[in-house]
Structure formats: C-alpha cells, structure tokens
N, C-alpha and C. Protein backbone atom coordinates (compact mmCIF):
# COMPACT_ATOMS: atom_id res chain seq x y z
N UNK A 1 0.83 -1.19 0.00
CA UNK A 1 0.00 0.00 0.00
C UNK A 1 0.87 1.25 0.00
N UNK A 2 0.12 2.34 -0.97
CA UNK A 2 0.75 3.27 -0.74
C UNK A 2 1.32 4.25 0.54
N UNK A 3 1.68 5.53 0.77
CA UNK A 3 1.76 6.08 2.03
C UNK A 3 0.17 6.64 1.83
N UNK A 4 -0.40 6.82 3.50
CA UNK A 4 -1.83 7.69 3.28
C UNK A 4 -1.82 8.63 3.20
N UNK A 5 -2.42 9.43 2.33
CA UNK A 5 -2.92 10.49 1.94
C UNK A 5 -4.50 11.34 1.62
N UNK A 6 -5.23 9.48 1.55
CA UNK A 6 -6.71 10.66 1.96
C UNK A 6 -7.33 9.82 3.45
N UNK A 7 -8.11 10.58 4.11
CA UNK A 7 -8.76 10.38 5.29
C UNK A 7 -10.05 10.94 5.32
N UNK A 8 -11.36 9.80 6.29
CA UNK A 8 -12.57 10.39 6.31
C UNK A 8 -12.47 10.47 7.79
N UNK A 9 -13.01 11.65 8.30
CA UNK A 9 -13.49 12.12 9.62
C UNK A 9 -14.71 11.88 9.96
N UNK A 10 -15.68 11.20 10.80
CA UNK A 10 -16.70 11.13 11.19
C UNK A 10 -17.04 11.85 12.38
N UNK A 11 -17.84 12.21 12.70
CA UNK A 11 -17.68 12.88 14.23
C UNK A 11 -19.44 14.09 14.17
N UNK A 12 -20.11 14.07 14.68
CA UNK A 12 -21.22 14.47 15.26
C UNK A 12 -20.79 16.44 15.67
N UNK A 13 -19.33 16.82 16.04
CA UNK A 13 -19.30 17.81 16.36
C UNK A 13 -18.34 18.79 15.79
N UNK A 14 -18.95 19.22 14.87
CA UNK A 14 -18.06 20.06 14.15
C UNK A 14 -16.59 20.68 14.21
N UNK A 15 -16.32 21.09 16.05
CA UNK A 15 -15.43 21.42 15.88
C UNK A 15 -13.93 20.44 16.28
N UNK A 16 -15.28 19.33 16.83
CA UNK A 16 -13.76 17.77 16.23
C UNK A 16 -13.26 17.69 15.12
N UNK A 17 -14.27 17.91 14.03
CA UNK A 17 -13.63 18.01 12.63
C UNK A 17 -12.90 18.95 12.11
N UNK A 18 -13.18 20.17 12.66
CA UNK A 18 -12.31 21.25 12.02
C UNK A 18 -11.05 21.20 12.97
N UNK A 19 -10.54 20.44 13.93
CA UNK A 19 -9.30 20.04 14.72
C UNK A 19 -8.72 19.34 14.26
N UNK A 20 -9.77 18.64 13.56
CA UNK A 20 -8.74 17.12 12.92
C UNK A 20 -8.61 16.95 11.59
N UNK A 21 -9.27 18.03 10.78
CA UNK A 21 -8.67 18.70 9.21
C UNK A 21 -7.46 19.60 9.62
N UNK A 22 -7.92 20.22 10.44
CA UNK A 22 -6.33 21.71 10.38
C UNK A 22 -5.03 20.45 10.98
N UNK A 23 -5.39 19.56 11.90
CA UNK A 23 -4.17 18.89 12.12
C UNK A 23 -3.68 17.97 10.88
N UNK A 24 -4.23 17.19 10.33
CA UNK A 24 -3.98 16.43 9.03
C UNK A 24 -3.28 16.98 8.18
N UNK A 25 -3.84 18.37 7.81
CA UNK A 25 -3.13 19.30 6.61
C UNK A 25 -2.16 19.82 7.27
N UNK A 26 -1.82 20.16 8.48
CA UNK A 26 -0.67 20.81 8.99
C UNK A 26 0.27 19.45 8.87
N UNK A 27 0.29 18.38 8.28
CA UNK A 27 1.15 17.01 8.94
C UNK A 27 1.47 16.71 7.73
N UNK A 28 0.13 16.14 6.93
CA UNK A 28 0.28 15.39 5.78
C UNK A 28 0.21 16.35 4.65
N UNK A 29 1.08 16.50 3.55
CA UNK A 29 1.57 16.90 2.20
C UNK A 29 0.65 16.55 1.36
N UNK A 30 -0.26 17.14 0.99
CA UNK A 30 -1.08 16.93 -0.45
C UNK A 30 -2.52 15.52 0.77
N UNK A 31 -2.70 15.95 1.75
CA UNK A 31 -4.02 15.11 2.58
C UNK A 31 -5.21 15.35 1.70
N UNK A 32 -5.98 14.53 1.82
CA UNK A 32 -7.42 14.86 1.20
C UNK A 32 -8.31 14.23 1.89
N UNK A 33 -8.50 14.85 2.80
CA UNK A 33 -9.93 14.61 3.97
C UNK A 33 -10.75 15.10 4.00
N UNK A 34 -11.91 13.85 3.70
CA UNK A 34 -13.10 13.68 3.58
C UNK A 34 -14.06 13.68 4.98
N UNK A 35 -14.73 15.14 5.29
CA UNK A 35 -15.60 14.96 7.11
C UNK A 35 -17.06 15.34 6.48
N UNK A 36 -17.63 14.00 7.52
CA UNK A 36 -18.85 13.87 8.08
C UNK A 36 -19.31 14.34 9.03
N UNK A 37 -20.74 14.99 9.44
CA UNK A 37 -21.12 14.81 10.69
C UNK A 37 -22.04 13.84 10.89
N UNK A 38 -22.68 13.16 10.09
CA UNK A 38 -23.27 12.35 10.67
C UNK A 38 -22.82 10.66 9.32
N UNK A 39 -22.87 9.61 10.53
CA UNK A 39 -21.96 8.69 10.44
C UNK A 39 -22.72 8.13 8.49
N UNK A 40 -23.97 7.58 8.98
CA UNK A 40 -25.24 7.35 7.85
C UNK A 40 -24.39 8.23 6.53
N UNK A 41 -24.10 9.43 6.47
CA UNK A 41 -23.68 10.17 5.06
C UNK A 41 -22.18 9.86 4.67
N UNK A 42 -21.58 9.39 5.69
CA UNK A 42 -19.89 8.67 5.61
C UNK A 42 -19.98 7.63 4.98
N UNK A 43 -20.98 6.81 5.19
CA UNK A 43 -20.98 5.45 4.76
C UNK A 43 -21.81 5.20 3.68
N UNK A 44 -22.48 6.18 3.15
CA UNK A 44 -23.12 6.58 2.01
C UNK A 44 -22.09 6.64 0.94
N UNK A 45 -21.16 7.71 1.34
CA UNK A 45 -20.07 7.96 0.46
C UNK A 45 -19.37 6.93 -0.03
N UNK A 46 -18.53 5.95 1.19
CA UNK A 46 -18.05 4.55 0.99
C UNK A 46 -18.45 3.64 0.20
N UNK A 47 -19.85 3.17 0.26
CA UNK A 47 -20.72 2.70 -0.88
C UNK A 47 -20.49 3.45 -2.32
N UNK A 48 -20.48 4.69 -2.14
CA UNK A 48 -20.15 5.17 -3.39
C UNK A 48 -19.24 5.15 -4.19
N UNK A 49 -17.83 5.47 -2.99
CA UNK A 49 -16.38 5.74 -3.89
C UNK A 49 -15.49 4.82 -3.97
N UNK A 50 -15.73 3.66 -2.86
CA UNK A 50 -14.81 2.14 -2.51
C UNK A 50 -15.18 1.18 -3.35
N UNK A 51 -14.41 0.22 -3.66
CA UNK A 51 -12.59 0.38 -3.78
C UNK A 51 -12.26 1.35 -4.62
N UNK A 52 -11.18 1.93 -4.31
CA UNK A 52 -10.75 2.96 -5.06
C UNK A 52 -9.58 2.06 -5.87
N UNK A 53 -9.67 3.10 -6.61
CA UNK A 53 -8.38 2.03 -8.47
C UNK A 53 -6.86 2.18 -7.69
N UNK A 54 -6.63 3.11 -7.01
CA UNK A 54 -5.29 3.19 -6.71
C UNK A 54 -5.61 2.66 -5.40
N UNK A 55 -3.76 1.90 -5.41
CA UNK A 55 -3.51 0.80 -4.37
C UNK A 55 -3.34 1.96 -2.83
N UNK A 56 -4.33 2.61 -2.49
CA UNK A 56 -3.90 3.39 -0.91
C UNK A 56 -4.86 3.16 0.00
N UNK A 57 -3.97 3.37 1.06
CA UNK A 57 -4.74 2.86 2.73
C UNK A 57 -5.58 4.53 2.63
N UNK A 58 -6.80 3.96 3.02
CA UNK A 58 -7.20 5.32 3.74
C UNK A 58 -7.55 4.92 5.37
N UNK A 59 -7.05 5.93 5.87
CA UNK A 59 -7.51 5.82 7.47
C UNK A 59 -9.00 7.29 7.87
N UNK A 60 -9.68 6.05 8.44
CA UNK A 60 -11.46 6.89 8.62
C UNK A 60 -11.12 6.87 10.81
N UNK A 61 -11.71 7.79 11.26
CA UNK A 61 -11.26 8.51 12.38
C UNK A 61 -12.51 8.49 12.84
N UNK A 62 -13.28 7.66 13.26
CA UNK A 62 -14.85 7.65 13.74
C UNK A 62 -15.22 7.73 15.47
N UNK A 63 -16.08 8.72 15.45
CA UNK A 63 -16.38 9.11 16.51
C UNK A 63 -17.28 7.90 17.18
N UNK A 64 -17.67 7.15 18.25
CA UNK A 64 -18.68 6.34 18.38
C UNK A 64 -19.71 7.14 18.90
N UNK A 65 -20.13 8.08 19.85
CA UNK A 65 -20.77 8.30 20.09
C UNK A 65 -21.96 9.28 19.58
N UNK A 66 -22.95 9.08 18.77
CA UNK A 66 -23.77 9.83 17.49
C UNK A 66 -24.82 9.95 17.58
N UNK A 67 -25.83 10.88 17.33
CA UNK A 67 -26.48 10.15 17.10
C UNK A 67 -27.21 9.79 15.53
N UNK A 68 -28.89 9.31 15.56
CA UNK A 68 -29.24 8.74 14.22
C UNK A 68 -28.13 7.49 14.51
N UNK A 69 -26.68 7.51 13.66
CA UNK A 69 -26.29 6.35 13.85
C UNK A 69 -24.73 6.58 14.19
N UNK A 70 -24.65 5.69 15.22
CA UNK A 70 -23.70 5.87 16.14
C UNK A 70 -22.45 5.21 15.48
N UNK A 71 -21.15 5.40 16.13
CA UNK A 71 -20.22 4.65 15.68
C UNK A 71 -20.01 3.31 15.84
N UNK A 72 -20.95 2.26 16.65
CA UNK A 72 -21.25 1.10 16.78
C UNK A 72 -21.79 0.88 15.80
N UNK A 73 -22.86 1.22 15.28
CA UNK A 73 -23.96 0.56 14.35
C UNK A 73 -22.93 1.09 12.68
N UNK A 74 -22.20 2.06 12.71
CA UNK A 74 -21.30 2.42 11.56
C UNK A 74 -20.48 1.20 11.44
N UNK A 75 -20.12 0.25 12.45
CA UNK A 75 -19.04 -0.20 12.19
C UNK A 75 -19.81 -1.89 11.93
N UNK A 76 -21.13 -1.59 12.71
CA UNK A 76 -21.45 -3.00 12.06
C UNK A 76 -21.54 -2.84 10.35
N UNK A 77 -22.46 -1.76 9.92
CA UNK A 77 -22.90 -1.99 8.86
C UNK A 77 -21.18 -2.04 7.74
N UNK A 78 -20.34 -1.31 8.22
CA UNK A 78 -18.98 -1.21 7.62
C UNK A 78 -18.69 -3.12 7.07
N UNK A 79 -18.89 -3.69 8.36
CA UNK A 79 -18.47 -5.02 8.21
C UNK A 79 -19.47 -5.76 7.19
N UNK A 80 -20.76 -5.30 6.69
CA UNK A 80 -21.42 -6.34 5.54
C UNK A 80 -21.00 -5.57 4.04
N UNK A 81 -20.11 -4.63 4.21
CA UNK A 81 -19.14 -4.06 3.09
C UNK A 81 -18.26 -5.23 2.28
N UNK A 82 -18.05 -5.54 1.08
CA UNK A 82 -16.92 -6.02 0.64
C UNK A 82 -15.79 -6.09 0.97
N UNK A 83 -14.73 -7.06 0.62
CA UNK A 83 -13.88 -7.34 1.10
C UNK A 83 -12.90 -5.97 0.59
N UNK A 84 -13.07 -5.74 -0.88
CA UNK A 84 -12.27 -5.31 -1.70
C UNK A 84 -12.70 -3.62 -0.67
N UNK A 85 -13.31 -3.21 -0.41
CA UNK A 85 -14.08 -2.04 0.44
C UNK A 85 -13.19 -2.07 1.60
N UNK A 86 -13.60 -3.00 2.59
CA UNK A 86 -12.74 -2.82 3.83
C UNK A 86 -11.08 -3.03 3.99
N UNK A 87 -10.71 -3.82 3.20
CA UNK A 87 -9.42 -4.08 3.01
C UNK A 87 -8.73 -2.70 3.01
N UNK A 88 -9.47 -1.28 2.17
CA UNK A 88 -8.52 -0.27 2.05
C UNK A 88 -8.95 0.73 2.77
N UNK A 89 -9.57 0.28 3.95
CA UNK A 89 -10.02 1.68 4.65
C UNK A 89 -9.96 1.34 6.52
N UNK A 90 -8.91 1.75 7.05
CA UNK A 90 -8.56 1.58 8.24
C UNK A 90 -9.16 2.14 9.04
N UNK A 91 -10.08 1.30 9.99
CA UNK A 91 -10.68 2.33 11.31
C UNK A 91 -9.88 2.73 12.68
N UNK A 92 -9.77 4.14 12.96
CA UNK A 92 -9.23 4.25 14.45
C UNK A 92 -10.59 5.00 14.83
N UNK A 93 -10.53 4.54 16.11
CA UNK A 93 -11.60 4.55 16.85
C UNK A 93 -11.32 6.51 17.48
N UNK A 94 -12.06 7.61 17.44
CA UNK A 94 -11.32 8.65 18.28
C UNK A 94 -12.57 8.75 19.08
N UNK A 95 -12.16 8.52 20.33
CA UNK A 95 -13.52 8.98 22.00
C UNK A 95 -13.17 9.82 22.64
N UNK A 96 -13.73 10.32 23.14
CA UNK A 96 -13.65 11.23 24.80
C UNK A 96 -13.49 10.39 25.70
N UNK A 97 -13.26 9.35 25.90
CA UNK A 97 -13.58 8.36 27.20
C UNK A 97 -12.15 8.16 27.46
N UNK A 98 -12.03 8.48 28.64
CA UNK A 98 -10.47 8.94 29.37
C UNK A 98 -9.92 7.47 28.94
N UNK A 99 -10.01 6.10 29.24
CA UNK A 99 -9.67 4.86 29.10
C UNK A 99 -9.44 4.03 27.90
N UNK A 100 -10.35 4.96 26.85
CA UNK A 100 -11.17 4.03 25.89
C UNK A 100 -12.70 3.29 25.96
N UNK A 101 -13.16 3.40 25.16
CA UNK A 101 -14.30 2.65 25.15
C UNK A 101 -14.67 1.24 25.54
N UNK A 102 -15.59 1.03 26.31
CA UNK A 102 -15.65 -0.45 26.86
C UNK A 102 -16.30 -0.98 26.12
N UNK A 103 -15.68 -1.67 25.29
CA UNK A 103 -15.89 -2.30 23.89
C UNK A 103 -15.24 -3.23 23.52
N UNK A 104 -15.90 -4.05 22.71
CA UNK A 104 -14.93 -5.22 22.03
C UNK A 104 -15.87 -5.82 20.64
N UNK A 105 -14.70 -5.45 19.79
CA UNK A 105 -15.65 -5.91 18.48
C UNK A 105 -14.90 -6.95 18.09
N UNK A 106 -15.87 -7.95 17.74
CA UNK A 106 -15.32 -9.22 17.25
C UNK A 106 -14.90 -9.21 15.73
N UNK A 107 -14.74 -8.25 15.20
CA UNK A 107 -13.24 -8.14 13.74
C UNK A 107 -12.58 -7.09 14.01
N UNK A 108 -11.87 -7.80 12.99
CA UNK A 108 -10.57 -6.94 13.07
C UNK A 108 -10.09 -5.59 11.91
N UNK A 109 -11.93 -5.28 12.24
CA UNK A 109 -11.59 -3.80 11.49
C UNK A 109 -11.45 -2.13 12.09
N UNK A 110 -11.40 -2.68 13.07
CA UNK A 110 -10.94 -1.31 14.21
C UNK A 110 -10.03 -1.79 14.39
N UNK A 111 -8.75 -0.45 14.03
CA UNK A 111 -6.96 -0.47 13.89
C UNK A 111 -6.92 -0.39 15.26
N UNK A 112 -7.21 0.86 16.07
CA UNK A 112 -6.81 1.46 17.42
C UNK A 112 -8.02 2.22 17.78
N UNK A 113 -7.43 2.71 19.13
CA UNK A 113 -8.43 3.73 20.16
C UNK A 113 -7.34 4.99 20.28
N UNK A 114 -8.42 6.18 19.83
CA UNK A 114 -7.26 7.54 20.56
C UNK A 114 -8.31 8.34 20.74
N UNK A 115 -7.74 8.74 22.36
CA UNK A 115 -8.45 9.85 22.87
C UNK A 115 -8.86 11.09 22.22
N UNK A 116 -9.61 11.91 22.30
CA UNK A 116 -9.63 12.84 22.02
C UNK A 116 -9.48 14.00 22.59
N UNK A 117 -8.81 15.06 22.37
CA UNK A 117 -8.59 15.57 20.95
C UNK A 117 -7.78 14.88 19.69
N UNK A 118 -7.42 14.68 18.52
CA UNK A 118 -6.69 14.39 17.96
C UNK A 118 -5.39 15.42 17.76
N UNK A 119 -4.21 14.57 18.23
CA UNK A 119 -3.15 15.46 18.16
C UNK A 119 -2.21 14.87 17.08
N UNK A 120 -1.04 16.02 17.06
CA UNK A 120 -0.18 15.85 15.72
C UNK A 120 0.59 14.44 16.02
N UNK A 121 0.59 14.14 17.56
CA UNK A 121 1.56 12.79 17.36
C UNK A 121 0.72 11.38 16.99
N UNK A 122 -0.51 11.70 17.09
CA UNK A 122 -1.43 10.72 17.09
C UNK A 122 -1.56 10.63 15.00
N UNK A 123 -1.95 11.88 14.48
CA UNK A 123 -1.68 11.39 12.98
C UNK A 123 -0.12 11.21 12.38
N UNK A 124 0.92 11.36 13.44
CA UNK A 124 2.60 10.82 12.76
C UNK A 124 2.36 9.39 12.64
N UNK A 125 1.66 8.97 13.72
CA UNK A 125 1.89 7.70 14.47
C UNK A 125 0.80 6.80 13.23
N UNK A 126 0.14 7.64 12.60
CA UNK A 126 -0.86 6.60 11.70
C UNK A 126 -0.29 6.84 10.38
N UNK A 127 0.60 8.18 9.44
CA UNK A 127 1.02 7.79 8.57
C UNK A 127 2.64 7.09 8.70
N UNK A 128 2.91 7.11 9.93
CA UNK A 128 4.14 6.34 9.09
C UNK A 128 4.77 5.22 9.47
C-alpha cells in the first residue's frame, strides 16, 4: 500500500472536525480529507467511492458516540461491506472516554483507540 494520503473524519461535532482537518493538513503533504457529521452520510459515500483504483490505505477517524447512527452501528454496517471495500479503509476509533471505550468488536476492522482531541503525534503515528 501506498503512504496515506486521503482520510474520512466522522464525528457528530463540528469542531472535532475542524481540529482534525487543520491537524492532518498541517502534517500530511497533499491530505485529502473527507468529514462527516453524521456517520449514515460517511458510509453513504463509501458505498459510493470504494474500492478505489489506486492501491492506498485510507484511514477513517470515527467518533462512536452519534447520534441517528452511532459509531457502533457504523461499524457494524462497515463489516457487511466487501472485502475489496474494507481491506482499504482503516478504522481508528477517536472517544472522549479517558480509558477508551468499553468495547470489544469481534473483527478486526478497528486499527486502534485515541483519545480525544486528535493530536499531531497521534496522525505521525498513523502515517508512518
């Protein structure tokens, strides 16, 4: 896989997203991130634009807590996605929950857990 260069933001509160676009573009060279606020129109898109022709990881940054549809029910429906679909799109989990979320999903399509806010060491640490 290539290095990443595009990313989808999910997140219910706007100004998570506009923290975690200005940090991406302050990091990553030529980023192209794609934000949602609500999870349902993220995964709309996915259906739409996945698999993409070129061989790159994208990493998606999903909030769980939503509402309409939460980042639980995003990640079920993620999983009746194609193979060729999930294979190129990496989930990190981003919460407010000082610990992490008390959670456990039985695949292995959630990469990691990071607190939130999203900081610059947290997107070094995912492109490279």
């Amino acid at each position: 896989m290539e290095k990443t260069k595009t990313f989808i933001l999910i997140d219910d509160d706007p100004t998570n997203i506009l923290i975690g676009e200005t940090t991406i573009w302050r990091l990553v060279n030529d980023a192209k991130v794609i934000s949602f606020t609500k999870a349902v129109e993220g995964l709309a898109y996915i259906k739409q634009h996945y698999p993409l022709k070129e061989n790159e990881q994208t990493i998606l940054l999903l909030d769980l807590e939503m509402p309409i549809m939460t980042g639980y029910e995003f990640i079920n429906e993620f999983m009746k996605l194609d193979e060729s679909i999930r294979k190129q799109i990496k989930i990190i989990v981003v919460s407010a929950a000082i610990n992490g979320p008390n959670i456990q999903f039985s695949s292995n399509c959630v990469s990691r857990f990071i607190s939130k806010p999203l900081l610059e060491e947290h997107v070094r640490s995912m492109v490279e």
